[in-house]
PDB file of N, CA and C in Angstrom:
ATOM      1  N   UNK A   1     -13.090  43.779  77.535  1.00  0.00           N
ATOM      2  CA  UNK A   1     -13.863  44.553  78.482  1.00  0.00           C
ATOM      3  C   UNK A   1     -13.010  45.714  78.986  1.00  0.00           C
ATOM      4  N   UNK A   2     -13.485  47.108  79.347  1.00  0.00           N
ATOM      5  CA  UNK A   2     -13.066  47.628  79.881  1.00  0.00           C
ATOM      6  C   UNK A   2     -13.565  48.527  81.183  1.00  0.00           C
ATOM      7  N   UNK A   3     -13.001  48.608  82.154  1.00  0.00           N
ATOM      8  CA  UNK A   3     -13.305  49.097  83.717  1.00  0.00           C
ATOM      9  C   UNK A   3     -13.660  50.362  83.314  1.00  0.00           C
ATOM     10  N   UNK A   4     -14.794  50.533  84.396  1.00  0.00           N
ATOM     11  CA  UNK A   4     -15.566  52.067  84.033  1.00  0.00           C
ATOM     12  C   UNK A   4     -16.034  52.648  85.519  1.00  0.00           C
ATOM     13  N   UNK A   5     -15.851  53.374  86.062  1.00  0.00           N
ATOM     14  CA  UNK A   5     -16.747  53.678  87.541  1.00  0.00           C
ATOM     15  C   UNK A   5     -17.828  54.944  86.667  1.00  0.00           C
ATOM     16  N   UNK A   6     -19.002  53.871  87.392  1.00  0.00           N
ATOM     17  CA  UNK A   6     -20.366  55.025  87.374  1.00  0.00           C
ATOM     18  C   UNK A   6     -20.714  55.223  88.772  1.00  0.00           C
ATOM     19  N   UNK A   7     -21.241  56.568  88.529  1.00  0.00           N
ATOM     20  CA  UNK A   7     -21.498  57.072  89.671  1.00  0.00           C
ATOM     21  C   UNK A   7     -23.190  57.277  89.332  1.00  0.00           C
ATOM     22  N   UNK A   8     -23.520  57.140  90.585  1.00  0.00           N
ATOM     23  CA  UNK A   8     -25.201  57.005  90.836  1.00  0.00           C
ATOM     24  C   UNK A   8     -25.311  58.217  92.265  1.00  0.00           C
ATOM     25  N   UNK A   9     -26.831  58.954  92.373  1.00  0.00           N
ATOM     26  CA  UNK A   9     -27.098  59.712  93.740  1.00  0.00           C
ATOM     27  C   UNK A   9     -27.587  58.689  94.436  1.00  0.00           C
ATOM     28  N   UNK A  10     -28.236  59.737  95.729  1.00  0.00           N
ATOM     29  CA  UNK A  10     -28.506  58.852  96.771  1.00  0.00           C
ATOM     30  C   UNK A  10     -30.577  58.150  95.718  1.00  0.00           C
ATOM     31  N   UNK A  11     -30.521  58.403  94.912  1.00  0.00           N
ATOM     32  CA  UNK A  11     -32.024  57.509  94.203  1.00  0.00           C
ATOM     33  C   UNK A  11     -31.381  56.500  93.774  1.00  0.00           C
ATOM     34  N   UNK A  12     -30.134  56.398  93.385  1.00  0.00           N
ATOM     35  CA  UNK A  12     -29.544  55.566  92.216  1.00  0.00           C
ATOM     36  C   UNK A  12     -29.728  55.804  90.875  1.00  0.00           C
ATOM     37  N   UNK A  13     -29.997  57.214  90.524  1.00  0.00           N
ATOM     38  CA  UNK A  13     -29.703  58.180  89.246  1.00  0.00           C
ATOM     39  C   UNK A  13     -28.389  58.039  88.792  1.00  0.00           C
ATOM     40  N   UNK A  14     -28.199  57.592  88.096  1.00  0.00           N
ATOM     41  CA  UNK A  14     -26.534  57.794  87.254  1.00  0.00           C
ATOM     42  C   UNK A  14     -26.613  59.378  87.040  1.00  0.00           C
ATOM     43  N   UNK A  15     -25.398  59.895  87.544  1.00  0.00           N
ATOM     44  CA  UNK A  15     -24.909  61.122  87.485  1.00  0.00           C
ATOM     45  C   UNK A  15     -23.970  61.556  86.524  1.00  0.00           C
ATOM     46  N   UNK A  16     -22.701  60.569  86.038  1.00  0.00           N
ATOM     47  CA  UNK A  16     -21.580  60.621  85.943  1.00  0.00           C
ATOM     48  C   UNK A  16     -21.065  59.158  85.766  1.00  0.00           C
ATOM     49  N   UNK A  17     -20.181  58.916  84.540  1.00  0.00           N
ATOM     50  CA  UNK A  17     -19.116  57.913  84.378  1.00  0.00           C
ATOM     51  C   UNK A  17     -17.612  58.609  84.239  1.00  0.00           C
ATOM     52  N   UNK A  18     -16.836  57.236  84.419  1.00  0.00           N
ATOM     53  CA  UNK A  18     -15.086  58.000  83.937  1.00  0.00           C
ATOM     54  C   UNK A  18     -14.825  56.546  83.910  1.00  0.00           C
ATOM     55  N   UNK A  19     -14.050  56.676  82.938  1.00  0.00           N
ATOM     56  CA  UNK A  19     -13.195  55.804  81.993  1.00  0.00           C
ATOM     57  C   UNK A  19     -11.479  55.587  81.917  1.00  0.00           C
ATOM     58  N   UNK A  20     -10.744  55.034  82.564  1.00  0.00           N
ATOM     59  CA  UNK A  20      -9.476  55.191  82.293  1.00  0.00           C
ATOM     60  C   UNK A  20      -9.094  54.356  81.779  1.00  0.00           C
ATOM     61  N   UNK A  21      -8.455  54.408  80.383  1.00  0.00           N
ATOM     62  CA  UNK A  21      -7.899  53.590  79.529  1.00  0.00           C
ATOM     63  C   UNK A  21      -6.827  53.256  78.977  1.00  0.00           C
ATOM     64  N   UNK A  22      -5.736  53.833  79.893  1.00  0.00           N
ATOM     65  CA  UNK A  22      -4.418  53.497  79.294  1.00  0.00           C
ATOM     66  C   UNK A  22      -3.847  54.519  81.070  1.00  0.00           C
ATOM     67  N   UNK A  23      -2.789  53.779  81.302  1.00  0.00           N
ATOM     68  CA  UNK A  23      -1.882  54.446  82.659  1.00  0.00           C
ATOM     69  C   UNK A  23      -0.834  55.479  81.537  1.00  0.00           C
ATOM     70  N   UNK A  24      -0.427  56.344  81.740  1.00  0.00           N
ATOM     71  CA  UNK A  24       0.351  56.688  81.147  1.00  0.00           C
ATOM     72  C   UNK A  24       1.843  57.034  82.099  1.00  0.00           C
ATOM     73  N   UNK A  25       2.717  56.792  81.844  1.00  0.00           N
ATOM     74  CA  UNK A  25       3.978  56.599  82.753  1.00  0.00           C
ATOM     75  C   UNK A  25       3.625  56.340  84.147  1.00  0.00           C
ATOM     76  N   UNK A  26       3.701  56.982  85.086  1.00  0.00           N
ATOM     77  CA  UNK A  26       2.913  56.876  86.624  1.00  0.00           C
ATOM     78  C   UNK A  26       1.988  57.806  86.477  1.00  0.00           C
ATOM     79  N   UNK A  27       0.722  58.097  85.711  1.00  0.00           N
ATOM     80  CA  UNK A  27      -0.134  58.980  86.329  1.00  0.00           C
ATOM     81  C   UNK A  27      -0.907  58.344  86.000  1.00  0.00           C
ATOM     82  N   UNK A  28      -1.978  58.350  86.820  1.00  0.00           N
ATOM     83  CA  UNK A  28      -3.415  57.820  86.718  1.00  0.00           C
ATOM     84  C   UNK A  28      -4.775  59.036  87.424  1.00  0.00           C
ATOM     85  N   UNK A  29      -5.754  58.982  86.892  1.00  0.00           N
ATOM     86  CA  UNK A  29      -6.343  60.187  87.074  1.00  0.00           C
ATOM     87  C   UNK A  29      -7.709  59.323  88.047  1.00  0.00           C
ATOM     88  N   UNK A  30      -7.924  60.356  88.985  1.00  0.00           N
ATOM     89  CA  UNK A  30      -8.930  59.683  89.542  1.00  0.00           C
ATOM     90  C   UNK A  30     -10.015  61.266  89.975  1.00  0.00           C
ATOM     91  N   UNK A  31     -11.000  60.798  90.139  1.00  0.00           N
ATOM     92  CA  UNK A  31     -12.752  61.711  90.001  1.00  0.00           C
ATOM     93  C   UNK A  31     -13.167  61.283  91.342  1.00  0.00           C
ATOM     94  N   UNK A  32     -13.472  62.415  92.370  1.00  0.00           N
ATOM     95  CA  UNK A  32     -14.123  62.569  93.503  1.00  0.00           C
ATOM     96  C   UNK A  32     -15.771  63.356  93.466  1.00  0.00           C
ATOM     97  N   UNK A  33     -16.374  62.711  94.237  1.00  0.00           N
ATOM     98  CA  UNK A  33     -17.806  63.181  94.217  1.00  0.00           C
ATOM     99  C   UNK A  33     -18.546  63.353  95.875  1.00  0.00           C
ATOM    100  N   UNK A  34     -19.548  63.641  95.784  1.00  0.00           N
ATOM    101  CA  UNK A  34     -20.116  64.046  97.429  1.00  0.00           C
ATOM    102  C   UNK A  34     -20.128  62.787  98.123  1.00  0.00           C
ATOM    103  N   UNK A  35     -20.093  62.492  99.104  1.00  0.00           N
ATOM    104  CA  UNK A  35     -20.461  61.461  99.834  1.00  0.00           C
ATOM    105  C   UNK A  35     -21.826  60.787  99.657  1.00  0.00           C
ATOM    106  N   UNK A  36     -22.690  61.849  99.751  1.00  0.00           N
ATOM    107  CA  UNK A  36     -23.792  60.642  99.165  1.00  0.00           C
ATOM    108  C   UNK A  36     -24.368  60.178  97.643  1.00  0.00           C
ATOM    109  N   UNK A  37     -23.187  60.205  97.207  1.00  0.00           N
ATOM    110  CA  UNK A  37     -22.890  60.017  95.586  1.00  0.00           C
ATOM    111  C   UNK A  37     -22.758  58.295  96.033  1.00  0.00           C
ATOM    112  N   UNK A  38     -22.783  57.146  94.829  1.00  0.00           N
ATOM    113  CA  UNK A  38     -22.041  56.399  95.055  1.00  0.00           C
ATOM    114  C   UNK A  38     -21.290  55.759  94.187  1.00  0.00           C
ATOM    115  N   UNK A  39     -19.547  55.246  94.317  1.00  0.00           N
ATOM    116  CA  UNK A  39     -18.934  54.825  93.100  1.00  0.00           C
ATOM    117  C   UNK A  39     -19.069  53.372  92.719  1.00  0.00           C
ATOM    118  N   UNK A  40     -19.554  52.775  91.545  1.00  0.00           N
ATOM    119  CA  UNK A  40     -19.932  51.856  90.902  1.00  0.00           C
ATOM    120  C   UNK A  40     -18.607  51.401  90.040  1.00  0.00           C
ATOM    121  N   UNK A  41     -17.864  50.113  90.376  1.00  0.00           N
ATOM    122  CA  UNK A  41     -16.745  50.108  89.391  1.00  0.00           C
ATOM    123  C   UNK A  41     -17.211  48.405  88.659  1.00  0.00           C
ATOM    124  N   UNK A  42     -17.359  48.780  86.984  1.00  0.00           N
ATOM    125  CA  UNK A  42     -17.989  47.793  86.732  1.00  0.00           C
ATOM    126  C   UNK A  42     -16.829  47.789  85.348  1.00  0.00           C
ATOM    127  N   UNK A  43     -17.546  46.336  84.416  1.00  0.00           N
ATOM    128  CA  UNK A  43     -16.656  46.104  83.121  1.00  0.00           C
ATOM    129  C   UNK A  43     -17.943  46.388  82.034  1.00  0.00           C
ATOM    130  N   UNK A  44     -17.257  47.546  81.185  1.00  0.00           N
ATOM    131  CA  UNK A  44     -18.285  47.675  80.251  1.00  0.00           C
ATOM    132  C   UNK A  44     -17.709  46.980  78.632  1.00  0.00           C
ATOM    133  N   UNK A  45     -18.441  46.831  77.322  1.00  0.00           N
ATOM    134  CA  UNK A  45     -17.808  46.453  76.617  1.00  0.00           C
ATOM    135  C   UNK A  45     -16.650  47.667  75.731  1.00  0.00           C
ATOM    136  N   UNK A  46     -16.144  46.730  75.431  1.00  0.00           N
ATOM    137  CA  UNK A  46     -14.813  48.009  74.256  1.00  0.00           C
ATOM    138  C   UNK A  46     -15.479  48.472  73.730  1.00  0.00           C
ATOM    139  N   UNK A  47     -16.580  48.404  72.859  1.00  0.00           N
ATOM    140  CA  UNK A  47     -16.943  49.420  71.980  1.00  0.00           C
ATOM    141  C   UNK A  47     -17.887  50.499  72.788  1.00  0.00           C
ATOM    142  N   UNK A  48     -17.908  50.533  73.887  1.00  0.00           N
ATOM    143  CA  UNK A  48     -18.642  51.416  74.573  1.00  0.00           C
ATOM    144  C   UNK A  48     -17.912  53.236  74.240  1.00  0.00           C
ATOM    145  N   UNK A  49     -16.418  52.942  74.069  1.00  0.00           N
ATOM    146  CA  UNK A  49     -15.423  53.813  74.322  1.00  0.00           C
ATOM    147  C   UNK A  49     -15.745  54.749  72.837  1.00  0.00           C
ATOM    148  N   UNK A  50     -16.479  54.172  72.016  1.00  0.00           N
ATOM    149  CA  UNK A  50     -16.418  54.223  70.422  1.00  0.00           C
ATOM    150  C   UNK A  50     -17.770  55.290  70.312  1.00  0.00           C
ATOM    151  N   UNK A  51     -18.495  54.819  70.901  1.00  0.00           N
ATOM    152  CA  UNK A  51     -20.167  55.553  70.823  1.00  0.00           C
ATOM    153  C   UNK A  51     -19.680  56.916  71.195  1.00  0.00           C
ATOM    154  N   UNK A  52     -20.615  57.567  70.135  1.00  0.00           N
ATOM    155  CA  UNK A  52     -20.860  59.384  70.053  1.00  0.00           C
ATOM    156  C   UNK A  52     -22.135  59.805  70.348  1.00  0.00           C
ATOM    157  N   UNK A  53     -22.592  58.901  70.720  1.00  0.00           N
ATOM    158  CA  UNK A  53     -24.103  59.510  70.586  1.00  0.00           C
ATOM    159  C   UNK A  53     -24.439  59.279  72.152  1.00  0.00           C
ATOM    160  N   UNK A  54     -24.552  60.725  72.403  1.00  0.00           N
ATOM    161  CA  UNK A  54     -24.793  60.490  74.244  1.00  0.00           C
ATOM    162  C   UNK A  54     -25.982  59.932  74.969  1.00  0.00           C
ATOM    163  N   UNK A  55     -26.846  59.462  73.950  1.00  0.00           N
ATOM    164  CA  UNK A  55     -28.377  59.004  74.546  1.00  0.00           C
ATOM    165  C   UNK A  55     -28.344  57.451  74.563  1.00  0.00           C
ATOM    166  N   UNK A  56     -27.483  57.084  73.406  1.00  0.00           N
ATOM    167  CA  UNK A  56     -27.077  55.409  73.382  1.00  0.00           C
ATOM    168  C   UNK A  56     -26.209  55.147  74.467  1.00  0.00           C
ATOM    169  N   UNK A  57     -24.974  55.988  74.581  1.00  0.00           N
ATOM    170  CA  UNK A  57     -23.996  55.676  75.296  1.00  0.00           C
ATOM    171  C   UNK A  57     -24.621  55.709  76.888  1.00  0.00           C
ATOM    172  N   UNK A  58     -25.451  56.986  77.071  1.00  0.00           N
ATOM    173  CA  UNK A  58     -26.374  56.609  78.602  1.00  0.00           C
ATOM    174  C   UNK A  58     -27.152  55.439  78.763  1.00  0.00           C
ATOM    175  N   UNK A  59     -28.047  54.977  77.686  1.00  0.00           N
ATOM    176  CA  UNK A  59     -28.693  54.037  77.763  1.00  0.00           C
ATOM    177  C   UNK A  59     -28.015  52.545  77.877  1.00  0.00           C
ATOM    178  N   UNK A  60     -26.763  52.368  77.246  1.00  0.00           N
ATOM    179  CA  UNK A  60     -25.716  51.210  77.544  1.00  0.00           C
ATOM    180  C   UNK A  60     -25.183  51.181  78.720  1.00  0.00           C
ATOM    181  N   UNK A  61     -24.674  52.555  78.996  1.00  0.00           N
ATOM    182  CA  UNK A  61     -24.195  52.474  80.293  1.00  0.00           C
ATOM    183  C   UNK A  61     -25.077  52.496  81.648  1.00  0.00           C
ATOM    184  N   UNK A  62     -26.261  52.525  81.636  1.00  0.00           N
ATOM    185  CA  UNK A  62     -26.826  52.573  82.884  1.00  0.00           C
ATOM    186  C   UNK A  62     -27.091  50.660  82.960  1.00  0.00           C
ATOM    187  N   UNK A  63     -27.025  50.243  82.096  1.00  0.00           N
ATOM    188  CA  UNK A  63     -27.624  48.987  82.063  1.00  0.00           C
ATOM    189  C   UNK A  63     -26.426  48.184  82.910  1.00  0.00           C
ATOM    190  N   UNK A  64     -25.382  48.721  83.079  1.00  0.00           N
ATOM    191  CA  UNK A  64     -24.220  48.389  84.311  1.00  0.00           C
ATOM    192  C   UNK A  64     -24.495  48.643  85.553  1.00  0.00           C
ATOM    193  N   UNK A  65     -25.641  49.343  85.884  1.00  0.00           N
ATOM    194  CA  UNK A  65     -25.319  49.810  87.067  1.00  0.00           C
ATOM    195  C   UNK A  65     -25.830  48.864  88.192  1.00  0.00           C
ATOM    196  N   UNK A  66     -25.245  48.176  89.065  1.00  0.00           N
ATOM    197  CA  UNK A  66     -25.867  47.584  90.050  1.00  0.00           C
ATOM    198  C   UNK A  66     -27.480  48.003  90.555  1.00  0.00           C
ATOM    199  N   UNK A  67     -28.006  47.131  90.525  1.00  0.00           N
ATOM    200  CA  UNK A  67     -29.391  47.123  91.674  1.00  0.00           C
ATOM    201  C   UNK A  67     -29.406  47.471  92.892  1.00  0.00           C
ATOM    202  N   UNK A  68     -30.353  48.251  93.247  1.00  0.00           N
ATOM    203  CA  UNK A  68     -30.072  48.239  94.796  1.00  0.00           C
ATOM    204  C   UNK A  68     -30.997  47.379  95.913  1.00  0.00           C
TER     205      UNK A  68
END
Protein backbone atom coordinates (compact mmCIF):
# COMPACT_ATOMS: atom_id res chain seq x y z
CA UNK A 1 0.00 0.00 0.00
CA UNK A 2 0.96 3.31 -0.45
CA UNK A 3 -0.06 6.79 1.49
CA UNK A 4 -1.69 9.31 -0.74
CA UNK A 5 -3.47 12.70 0.55
CA UNK A 6 -6.57 13.62 -1.58
CA UNK A 7 -7.88 16.62 -1.42
CA UNK A 8 -11.70 17.21 -1.77
CA UNK A 9 -13.77 21.09 -1.81
CA UNK A 10 -16.10 22.22 0.47
CA UNK A 11 -18.96 19.54 -1.87
CA UNK A 12 -16.45 16.83 -1.40
CA UNK A 13 -15.26 17.12 -5.16
CA UNK A 14 -11.80 15.65 -5.35
CA UNK A 15 -9.69 18.47 -6.53
CA UNK A 16 -6.22 17.19 -6.27
CA UNK A 17 -3.99 14.12 -5.04
CA UNK A 18 -0.06 13.99 -4.05
CA UNK A 19 1.83 11.09 -3.60
CA UNK A 20 5.13 10.84 -1.76
CA UNK A 21 7.07 7.92 -2.37
CA UNK A 22 10.39 7.76 -1.31
CA UNK A 23 12.02 10.59 1.52
CA UNK A 24 14.98 11.49 -0.14
CA UNK A 25 17.92 12.45 2.34
CA UNK A 26 15.89 14.99 4.71
CA UNK A 27 13.52 16.44 2.25
CA UNK A 28 10.10 15.70 2.09
CA UNK A 29 7.71 17.76 0.00
CA UNK A 30 4.49 18.81 1.25
CA UNK A 31 1.16 20.65 -0.86
CA UNK A 32 -0.94 23.42 0.79
CA UNK A 33 -4.49 24.29 -0.28
CA UNK A 34 -7.39 26.88 0.84
CA UNK A 35 -8.89 26.27 3.99
CA UNK A 36 -11.99 25.17 2.83
CA UNK A 37 -10.27 22.52 0.83
CA UNK A 38 -10.02 19.33 2.79
CA UNK A 39 -6.86 16.94 3.29
CA UNK A 40 -7.76 13.23 3.02
CA UNK A 41 -4.68 10.98 3.97
CA UNK A 42 -5.56 7.51 2.89
CA UNK A 43 -3.62 4.00 1.62
CA UNK A 44 -4.05 3.49 -1.97
CA UNK A 45 -2.82 0.32 -3.82
CA UNK A 46 0.96 0.18 -5.45
CA UNK A 47 -0.14 -0.11 -8.68
CA UNK A 48 -2.07 3.03 -8.47
CA UNK A 49 1.49 4.83 -8.94
CA UNK A 50 1.73 2.78 -12.42
CA UNK A 51 -1.65 4.03 -14.16
CA UNK A 52 -1.35 6.60 -17.16
CA UNK A 53 -4.52 6.98 -17.94
CA UNK A 54 -6.00 9.96 -16.01
CA UNK A 55 -9.74 8.90 -16.15
CA UNK A 56 -8.89 5.36 -14.51
CA UNK A 57 -6.48 6.77 -12.19
CA UNK A 58 -9.46 9.48 -11.07
CA UNK A 59 -11.90 6.89 -11.01
CA UNK A 60 -9.59 4.55 -8.54
CA UNK A 61 -8.68 7.24 -6.70
CA UNK A 62 -11.86 8.85 -5.72
CA UNK A 63 -13.08 5.49 -4.55
CA UNK A 64 -10.62 6.42 -1.37
CA UNK A 65 -12.15 9.20 -0.50
CA UNK A 66 -13.93 9.22 2.81
CA UNK A 67 -17.79 9.79 3.09
CA UNK A 68 -19.08 12.55 4.55
Amino acid sequence: MMKTTIVTDAHGNMVGSHALSKKRRDTEARVSFSSKHKLHMVEVEDDMAKIIDADEFQRRLVKHIPKQ
